[in-house]
N, C-alpha and C. Protein backbone atom coordinates (compact mmCIF):
# COMPACT_ATOMS: atom_id res chain seq x y z
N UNK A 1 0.84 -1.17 0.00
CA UNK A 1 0.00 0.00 0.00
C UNK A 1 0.89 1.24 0.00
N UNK A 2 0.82 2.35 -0.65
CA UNK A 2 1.27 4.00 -0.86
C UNK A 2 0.07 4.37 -0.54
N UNK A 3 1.06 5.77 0.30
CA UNK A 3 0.54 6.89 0.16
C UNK A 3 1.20 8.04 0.42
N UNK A 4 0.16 9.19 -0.08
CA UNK A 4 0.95 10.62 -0.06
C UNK A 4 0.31 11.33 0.65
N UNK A 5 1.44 12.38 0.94
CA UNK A 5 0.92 13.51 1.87
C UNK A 5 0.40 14.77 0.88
N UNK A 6 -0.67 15.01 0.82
CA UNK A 6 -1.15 15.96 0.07
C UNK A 6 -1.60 17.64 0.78
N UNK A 7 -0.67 18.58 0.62
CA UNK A 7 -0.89 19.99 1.02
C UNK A 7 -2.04 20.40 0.10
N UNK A 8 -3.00 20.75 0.48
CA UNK A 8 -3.94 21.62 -0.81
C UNK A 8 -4.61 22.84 -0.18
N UNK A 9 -4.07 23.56 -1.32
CA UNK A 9 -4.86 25.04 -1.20
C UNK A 9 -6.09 25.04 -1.82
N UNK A 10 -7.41 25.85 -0.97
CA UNK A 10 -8.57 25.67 -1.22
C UNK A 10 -8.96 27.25 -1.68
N UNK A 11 -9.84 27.32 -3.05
CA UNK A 11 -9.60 28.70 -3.47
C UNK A 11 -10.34 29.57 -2.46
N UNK A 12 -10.53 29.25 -1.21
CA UNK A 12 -11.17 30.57 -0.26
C UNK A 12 -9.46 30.82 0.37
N UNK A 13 -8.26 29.93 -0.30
CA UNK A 13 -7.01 30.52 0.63
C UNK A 13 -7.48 29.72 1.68
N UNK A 14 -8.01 28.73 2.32
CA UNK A 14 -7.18 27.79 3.45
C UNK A 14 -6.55 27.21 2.63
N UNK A 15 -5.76 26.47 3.95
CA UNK A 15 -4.91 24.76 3.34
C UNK A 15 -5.40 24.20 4.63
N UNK A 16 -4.70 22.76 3.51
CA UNK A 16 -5.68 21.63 4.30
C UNK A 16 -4.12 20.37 4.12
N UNK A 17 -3.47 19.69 4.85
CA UNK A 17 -3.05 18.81 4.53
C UNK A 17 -3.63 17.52 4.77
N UNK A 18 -4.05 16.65 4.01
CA UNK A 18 -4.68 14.95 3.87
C UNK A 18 -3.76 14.17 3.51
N UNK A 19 -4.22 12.73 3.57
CA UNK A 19 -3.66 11.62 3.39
C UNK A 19 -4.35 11.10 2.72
N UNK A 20 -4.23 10.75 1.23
CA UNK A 20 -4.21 9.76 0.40
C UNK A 20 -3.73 8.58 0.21
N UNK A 21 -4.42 7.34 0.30
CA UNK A 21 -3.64 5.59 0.36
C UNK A 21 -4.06 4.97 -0.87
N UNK A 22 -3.90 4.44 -1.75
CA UNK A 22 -4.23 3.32 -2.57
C UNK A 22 -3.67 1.85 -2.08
N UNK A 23 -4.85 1.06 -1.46
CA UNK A 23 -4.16 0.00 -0.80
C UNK A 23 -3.07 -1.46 -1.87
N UNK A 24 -3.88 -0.88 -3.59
CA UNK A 24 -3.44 -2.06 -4.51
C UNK A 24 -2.02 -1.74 -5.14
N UNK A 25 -1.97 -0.20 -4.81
CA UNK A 25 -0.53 0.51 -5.53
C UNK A 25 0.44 0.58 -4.64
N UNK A 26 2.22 0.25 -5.06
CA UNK A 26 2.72 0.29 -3.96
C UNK A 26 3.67 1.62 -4.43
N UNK A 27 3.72 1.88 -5.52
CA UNK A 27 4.89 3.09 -6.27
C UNK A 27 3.89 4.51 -5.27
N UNK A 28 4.65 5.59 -4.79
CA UNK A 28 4.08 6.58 -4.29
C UNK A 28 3.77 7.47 -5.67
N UNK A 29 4.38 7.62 -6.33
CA UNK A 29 4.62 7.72 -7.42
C UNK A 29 2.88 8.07 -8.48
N UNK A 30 2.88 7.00 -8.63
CA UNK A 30 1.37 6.54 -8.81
C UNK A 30 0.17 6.98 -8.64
N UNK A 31 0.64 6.69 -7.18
CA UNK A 31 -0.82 7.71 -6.19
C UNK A 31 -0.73 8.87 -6.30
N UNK A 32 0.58 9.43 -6.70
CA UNK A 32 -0.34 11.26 -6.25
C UNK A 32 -0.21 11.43 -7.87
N UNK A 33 0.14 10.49 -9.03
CA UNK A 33 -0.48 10.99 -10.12
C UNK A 33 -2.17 10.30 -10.09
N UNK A 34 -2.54 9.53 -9.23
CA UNK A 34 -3.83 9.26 -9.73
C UNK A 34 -5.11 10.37 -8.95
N UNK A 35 -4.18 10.81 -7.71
CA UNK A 35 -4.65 12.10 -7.20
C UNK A 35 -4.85 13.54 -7.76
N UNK A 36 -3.73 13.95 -8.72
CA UNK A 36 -4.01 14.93 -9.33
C UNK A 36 -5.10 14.73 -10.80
N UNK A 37 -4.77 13.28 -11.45
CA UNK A 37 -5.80 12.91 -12.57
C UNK A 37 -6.89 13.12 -12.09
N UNK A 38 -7.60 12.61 -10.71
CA UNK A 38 -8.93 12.52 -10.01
C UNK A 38 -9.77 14.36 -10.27
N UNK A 39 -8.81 14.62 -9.11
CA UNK A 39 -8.85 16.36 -9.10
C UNK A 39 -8.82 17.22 -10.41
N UNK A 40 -8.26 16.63 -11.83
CA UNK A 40 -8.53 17.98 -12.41
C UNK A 40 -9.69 17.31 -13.08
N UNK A 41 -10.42 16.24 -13.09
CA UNK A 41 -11.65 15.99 -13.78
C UNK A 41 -12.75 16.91 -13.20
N UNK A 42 -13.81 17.23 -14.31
CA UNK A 42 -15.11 18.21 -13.26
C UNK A 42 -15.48 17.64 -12.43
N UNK A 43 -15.79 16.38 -12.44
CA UNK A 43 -16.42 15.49 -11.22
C UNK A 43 -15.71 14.72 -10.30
N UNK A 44 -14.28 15.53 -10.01
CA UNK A 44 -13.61 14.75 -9.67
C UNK A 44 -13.68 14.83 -8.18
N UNK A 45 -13.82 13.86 -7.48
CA UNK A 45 -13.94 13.42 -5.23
C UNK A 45 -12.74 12.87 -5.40
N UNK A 46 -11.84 12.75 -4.36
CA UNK A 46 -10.86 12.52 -3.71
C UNK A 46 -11.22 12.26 -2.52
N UNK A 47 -11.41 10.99 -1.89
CA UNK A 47 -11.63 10.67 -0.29
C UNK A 47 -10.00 10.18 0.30
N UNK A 48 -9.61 10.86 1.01
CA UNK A 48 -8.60 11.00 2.01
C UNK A 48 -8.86 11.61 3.48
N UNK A 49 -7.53 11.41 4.13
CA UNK A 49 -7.87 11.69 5.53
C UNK A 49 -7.01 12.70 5.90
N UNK A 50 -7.65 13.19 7.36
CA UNK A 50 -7.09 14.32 7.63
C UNK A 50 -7.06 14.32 8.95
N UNK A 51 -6.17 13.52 9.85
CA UNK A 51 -5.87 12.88 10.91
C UNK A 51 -6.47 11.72 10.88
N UNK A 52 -8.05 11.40 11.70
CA UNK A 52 -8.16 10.33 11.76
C UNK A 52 -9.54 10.43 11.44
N UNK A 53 -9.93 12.01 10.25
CA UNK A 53 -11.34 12.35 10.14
C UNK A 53 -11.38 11.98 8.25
N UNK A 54 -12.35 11.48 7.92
CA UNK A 54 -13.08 11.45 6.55
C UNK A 54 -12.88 12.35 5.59
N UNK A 55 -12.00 12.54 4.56
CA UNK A 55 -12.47 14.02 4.25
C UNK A 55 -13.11 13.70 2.59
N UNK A 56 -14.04 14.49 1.88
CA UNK A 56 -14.34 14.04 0.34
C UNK A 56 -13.14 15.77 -0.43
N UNK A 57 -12.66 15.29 -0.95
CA UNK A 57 -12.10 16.26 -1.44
C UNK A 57 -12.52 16.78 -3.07
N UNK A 58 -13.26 18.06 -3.23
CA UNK A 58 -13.92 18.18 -4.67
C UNK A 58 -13.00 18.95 -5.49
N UNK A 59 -12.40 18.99 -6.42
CA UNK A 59 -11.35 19.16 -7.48
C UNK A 59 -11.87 20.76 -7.89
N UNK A 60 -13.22 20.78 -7.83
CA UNK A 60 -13.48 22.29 -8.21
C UNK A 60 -13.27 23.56 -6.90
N UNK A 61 -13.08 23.18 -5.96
CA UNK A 61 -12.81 23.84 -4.32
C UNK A 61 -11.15 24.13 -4.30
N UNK A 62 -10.42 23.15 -5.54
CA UNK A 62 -9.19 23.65 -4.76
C UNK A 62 -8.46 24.24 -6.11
N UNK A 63 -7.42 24.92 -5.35
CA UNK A 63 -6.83 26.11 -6.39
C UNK A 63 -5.54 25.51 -6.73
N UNK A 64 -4.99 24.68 -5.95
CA UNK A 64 -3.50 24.56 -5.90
C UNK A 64 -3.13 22.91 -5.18
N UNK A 65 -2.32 22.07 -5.48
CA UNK A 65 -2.09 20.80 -5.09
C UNK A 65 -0.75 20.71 -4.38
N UNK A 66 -0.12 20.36 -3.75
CA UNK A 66 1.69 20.07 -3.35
C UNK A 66 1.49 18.36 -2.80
N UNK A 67 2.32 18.19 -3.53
CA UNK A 67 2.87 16.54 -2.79
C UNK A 67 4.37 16.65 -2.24
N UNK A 68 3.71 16.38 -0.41
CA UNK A 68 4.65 16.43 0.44
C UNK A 68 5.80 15.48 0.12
N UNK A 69 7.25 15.37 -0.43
CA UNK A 69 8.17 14.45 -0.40
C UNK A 69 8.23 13.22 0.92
N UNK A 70 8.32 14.06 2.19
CA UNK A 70 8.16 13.29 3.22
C UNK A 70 7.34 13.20 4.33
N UNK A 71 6.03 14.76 3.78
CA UNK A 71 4.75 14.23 4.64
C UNK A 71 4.57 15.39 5.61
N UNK A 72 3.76 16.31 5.27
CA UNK A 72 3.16 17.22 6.46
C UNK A 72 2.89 16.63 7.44
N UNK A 73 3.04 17.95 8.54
CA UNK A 73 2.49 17.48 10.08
C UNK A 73 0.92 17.45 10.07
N UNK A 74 0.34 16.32 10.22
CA UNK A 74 -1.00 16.29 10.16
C UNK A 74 -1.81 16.41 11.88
């Protein structure tokens, strides 16, 4: 299983850092390209976490993406 640490700016200007897992992918690699593919579709949800809370993440809410190399403080 991978995953990434995802910083995202939300166009009201918060940030939010989540956790994205794909349990079948093991390249990190992978995942945060299948994270940004998800996000720039119109209909694109992203479900990740954000400590130990649910989050749906909608591709049209956010302005800006960063993939943490070694992982925000969540």
């Amino acid at each position: 299983m991978a995953a990434v640490i995802l910083r995202v700016r939300l166009i009201g200007g918060d940030r939010l850092d989540v956790t994205y897992e794909e349990p079948e992918t093991v390249d990190p690699a992978q995942v945060a390209e299948h994270a940004l593919t998800t996000l720039a579709e119109d209909s694109g949800v992203l479900r990740s976490r954000h400590g130990d809370r649910l989050v749906a993440l909608y591709g049209r809410g956010v302005a800006a993406l960063e993939v943490a190399p070694r992982g925000a403080v969540l």
